[in-house]
PDB file of N, CA and C in Angstrom:
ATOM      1  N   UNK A   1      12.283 -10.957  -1.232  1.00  0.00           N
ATOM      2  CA  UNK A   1      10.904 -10.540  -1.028  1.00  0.00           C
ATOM      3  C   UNK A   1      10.166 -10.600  -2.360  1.00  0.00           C
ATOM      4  N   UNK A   2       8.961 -10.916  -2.108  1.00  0.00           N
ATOM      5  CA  UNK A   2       8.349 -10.803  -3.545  1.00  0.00           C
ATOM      6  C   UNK A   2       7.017  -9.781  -3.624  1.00  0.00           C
ATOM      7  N   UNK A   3       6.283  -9.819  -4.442  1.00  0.00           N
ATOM      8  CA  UNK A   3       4.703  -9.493  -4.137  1.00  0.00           C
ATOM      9  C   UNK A   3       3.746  -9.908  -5.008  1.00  0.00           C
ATOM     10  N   UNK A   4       2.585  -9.866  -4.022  1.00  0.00           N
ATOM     11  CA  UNK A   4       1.361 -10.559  -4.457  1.00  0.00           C
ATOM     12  C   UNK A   4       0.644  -9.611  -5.220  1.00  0.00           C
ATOM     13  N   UNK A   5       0.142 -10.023  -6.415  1.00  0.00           N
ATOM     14  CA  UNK A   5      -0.647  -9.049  -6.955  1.00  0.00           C
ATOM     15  C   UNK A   5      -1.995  -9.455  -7.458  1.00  0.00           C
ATOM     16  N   UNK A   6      -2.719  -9.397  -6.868  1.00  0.00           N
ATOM     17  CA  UNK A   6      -4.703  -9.278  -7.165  1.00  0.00           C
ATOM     18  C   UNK A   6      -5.413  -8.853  -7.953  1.00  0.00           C
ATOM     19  N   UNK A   7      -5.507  -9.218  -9.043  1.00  0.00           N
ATOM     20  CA  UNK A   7      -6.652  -8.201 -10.334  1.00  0.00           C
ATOM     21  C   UNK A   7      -7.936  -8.831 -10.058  1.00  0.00           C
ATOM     22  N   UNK A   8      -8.871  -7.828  -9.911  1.00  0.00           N
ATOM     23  CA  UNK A   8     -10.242  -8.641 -10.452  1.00  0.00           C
ATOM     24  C   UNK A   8     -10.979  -7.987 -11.681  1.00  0.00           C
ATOM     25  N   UNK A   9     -11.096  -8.629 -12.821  1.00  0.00           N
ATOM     26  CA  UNK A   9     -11.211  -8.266 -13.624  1.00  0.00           C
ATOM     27  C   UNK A   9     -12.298  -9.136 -14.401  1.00  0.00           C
ATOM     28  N   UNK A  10     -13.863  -8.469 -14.923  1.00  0.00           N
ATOM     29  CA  UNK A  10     -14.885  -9.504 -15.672  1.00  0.00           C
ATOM     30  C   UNK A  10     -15.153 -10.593 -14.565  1.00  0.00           C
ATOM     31  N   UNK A  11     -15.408 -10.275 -13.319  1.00  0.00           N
ATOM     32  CA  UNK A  11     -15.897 -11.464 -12.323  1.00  0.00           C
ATOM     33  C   UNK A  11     -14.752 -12.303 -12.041  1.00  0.00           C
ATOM     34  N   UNK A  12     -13.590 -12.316 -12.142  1.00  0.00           N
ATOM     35  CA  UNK A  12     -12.464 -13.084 -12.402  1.00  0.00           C
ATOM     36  C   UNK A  12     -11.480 -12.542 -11.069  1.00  0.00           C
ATOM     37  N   UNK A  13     -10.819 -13.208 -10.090  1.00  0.00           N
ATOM     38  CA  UNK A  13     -10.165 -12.867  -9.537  1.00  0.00           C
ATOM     39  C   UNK A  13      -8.594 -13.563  -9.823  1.00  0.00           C
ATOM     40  N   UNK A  14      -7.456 -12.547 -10.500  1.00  0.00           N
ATOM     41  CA  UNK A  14      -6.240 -13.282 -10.835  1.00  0.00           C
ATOM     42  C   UNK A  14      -5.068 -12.662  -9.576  1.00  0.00           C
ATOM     43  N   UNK A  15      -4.446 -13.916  -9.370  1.00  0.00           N
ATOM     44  CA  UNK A  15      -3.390 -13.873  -8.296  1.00  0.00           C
ATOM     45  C   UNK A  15      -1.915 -14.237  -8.989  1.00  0.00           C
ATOM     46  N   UNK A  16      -1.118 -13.249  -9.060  1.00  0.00           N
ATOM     47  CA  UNK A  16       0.141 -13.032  -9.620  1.00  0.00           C
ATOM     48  C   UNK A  16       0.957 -12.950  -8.350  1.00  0.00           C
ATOM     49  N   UNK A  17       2.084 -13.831  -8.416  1.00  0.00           N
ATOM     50  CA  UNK A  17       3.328 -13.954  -7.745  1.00  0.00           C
ATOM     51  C   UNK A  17       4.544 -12.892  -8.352  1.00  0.00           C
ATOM     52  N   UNK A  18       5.080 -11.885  -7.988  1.00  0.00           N
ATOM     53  CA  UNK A  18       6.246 -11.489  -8.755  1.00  0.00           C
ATOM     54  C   UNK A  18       7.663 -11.287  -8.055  1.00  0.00           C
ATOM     55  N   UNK A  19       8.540 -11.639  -7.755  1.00  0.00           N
ATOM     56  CA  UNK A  19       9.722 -11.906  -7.120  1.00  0.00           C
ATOM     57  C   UNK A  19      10.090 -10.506  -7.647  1.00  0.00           C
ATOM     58  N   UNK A  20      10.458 -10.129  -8.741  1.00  0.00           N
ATOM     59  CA  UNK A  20      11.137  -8.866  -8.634  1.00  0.00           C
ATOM     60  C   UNK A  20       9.974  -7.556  -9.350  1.00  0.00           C
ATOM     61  N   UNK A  21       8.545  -7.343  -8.472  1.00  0.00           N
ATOM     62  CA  UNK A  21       8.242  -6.744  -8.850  1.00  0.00           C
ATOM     63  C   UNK A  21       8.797  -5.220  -8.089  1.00  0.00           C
ATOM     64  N   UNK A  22       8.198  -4.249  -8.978  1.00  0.00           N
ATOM     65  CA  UNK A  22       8.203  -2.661  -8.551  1.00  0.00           C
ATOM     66  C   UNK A  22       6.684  -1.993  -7.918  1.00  0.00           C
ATOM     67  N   UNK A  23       6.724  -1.207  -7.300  1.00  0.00           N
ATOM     68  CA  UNK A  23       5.839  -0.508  -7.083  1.00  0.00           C
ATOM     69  C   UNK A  23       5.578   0.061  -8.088  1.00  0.00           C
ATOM     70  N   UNK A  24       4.105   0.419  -7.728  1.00  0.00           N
ATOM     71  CA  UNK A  24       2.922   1.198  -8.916  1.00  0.00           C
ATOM     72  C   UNK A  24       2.918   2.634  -8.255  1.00  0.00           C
ATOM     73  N   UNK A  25       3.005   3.758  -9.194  1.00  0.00           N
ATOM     74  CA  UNK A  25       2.226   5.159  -8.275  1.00  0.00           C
ATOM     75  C   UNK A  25       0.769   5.169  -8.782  1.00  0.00           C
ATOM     76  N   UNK A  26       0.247   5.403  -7.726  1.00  0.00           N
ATOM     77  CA  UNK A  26      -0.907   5.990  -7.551  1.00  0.00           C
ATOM     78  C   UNK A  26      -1.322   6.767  -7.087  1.00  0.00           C
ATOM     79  N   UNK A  27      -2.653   7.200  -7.534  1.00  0.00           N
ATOM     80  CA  UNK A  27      -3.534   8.499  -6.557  1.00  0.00           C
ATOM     81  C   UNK A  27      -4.425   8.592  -5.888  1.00  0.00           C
ATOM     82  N   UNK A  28      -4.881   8.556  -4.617  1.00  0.00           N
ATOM     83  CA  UNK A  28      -6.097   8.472  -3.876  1.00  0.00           C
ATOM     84  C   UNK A  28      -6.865   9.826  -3.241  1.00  0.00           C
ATOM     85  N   UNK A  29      -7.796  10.075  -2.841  1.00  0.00           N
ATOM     86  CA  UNK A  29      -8.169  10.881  -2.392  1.00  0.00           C
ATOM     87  C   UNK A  29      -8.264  10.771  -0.693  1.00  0.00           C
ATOM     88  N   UNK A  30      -7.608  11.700  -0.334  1.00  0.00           N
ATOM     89  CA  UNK A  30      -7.223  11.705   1.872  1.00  0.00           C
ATOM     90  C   UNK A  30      -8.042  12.938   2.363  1.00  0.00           C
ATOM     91  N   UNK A  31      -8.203  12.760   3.440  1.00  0.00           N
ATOM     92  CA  UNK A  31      -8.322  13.736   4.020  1.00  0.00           C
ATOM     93  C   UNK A  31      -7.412  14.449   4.592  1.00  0.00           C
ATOM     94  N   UNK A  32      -7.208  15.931   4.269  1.00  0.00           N
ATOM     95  CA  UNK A  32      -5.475  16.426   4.594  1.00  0.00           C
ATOM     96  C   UNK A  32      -4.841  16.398   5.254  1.00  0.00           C
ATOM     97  N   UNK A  33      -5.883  16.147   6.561  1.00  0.00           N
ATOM     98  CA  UNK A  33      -5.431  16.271   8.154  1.00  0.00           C
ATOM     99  C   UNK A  33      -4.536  14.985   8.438  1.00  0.00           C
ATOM    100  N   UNK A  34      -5.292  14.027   8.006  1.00  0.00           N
ATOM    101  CA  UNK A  34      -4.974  12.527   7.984  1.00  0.00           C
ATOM    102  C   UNK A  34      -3.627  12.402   7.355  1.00  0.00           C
ATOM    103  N   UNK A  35      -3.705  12.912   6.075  1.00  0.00           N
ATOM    104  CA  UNK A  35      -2.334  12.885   5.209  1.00  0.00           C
ATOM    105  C   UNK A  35      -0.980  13.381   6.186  1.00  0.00           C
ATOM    106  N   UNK A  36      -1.519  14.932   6.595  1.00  0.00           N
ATOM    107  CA  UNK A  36      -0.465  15.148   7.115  1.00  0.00           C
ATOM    108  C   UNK A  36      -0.126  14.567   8.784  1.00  0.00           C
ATOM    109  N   UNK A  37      -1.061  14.201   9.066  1.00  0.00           N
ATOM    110  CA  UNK A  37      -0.438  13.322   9.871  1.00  0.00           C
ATOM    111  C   UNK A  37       0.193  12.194   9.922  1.00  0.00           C
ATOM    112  N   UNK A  38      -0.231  11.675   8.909  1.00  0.00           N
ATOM    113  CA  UNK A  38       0.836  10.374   8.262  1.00  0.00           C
ATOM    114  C   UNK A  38       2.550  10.923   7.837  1.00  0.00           C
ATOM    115  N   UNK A  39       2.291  12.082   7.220  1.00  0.00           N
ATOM    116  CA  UNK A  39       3.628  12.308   7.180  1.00  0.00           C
ATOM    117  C   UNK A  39       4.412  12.791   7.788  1.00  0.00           C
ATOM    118  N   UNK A  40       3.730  13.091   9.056  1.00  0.00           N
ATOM    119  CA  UNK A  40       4.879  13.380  10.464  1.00  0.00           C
ATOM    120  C   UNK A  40       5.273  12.183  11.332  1.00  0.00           C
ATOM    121  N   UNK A  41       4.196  11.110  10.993  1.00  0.00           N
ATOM    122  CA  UNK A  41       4.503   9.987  11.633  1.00  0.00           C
ATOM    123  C   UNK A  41       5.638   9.241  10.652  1.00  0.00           C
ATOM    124  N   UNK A  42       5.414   9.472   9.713  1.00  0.00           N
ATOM    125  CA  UNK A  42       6.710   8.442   8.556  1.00  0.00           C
ATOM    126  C   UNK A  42       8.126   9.016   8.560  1.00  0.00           C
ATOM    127  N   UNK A  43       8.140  10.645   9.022  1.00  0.00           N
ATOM    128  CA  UNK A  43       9.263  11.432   9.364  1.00  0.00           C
ATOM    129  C   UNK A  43      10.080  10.564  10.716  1.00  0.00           C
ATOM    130  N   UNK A  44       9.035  10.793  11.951  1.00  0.00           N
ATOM    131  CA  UNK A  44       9.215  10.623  13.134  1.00  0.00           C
ATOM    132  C   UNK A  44       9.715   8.770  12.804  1.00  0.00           C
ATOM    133  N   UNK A  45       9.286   7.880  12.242  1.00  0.00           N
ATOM    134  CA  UNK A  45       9.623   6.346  11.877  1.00  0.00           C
ATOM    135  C   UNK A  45      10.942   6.466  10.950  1.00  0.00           C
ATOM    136  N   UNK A  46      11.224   7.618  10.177  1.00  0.00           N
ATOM    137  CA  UNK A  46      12.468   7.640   9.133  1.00  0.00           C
ATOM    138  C   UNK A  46      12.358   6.855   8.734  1.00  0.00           C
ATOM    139  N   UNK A  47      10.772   6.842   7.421  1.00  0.00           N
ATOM    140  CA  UNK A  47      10.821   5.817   6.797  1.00  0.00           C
ATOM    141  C   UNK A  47      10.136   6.701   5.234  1.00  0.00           C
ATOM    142  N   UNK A  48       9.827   6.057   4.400  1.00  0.00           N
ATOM    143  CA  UNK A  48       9.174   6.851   3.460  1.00  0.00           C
ATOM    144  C   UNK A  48       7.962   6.951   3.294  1.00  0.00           C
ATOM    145  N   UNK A  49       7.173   7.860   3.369  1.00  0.00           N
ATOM    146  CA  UNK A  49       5.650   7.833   3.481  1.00  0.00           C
ATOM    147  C   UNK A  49       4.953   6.233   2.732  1.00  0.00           C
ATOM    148  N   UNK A  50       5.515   6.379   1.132  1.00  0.00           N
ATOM    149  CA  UNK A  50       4.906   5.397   0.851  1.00  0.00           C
ATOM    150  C   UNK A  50       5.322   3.836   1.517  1.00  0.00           C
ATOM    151  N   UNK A  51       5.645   3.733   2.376  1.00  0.00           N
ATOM    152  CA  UNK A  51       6.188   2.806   3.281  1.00  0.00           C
ATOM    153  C   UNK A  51       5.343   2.566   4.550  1.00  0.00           C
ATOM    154  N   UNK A  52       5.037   3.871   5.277  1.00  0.00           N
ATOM    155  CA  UNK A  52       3.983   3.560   6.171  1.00  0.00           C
ATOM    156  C   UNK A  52       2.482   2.826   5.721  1.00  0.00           C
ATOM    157  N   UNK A  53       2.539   4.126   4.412  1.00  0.00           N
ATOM    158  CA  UNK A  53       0.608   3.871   3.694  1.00  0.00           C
ATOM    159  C   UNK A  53       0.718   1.814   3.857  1.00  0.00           C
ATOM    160  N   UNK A  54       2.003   1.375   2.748  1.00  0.00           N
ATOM    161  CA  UNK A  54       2.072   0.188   2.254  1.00  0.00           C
ATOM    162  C   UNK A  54       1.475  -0.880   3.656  1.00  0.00           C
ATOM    163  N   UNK A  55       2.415  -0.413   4.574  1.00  0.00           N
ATOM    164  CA  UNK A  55       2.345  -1.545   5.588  1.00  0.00           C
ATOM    165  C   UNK A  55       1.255  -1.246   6.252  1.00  0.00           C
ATOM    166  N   UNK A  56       0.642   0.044   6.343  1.00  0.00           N
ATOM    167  CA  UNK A  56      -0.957   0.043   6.845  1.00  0.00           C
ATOM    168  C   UNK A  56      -1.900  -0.720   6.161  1.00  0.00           C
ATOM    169  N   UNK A  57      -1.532  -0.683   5.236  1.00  0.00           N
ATOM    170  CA  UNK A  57      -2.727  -1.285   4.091  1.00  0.00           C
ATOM    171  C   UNK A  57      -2.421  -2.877   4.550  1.00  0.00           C
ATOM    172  N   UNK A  58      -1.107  -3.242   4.404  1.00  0.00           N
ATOM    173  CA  UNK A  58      -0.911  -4.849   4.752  1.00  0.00           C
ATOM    174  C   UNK A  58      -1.509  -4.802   5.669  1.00  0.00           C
ATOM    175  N   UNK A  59      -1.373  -4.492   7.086  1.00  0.00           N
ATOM    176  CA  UNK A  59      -1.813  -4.606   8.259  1.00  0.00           C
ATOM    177  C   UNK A  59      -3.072  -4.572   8.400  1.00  0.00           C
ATOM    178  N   UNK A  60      -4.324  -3.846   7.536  1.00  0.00           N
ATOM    179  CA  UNK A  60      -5.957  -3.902   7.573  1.00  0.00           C
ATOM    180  C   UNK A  60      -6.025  -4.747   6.847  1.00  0.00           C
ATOM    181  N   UNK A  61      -5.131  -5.644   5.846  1.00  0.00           N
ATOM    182  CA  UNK A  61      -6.047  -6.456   4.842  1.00  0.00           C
ATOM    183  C   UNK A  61      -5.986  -7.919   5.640  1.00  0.00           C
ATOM    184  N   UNK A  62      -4.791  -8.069   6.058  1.00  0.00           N
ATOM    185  CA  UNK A  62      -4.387  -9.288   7.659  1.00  0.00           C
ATOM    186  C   UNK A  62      -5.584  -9.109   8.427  1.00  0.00           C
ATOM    187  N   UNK A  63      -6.172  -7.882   8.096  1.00  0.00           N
ATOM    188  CA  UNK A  63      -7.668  -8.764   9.702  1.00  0.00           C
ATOM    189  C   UNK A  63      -8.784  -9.192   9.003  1.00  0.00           C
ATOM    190  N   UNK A  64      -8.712  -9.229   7.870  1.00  0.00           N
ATOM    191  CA  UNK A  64      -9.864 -10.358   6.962  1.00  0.00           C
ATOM    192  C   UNK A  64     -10.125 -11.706   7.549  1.00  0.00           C
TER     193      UNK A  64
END
């Protein structure tokens, strides 16, 4: 597996290939309700939260 990585940076959009990249942490702002409902659903999937967020995010950026 690899991943794609997107900077846009100075009007510039750069597309990086990385075969053995890592995940980044980050911080966003949720609404709590939302949050915690995500994390009963990632329980109920036995998967890791940041695993659901990931593939949600894949899954909205696929309907471009």
């Amino acid at each position: 597996m690899y991943v794609i990585t997107i900077i846009y940076y100075y009007n510039t959009i750069y597309i990086m290939k990385d075969d053995n990249a890592k995940r980044v942490t980050t911080s966003i702002k949720i609404d709590p309700e939302i949050w915690k409902e995500a994390k009963i659903e990632a329980i109920q999937r036995e998967m890791d939260l940041s695993e659901l967020v990931e593939g949600a995010l894949k899954k909205e950026l696929r309907k471009k």
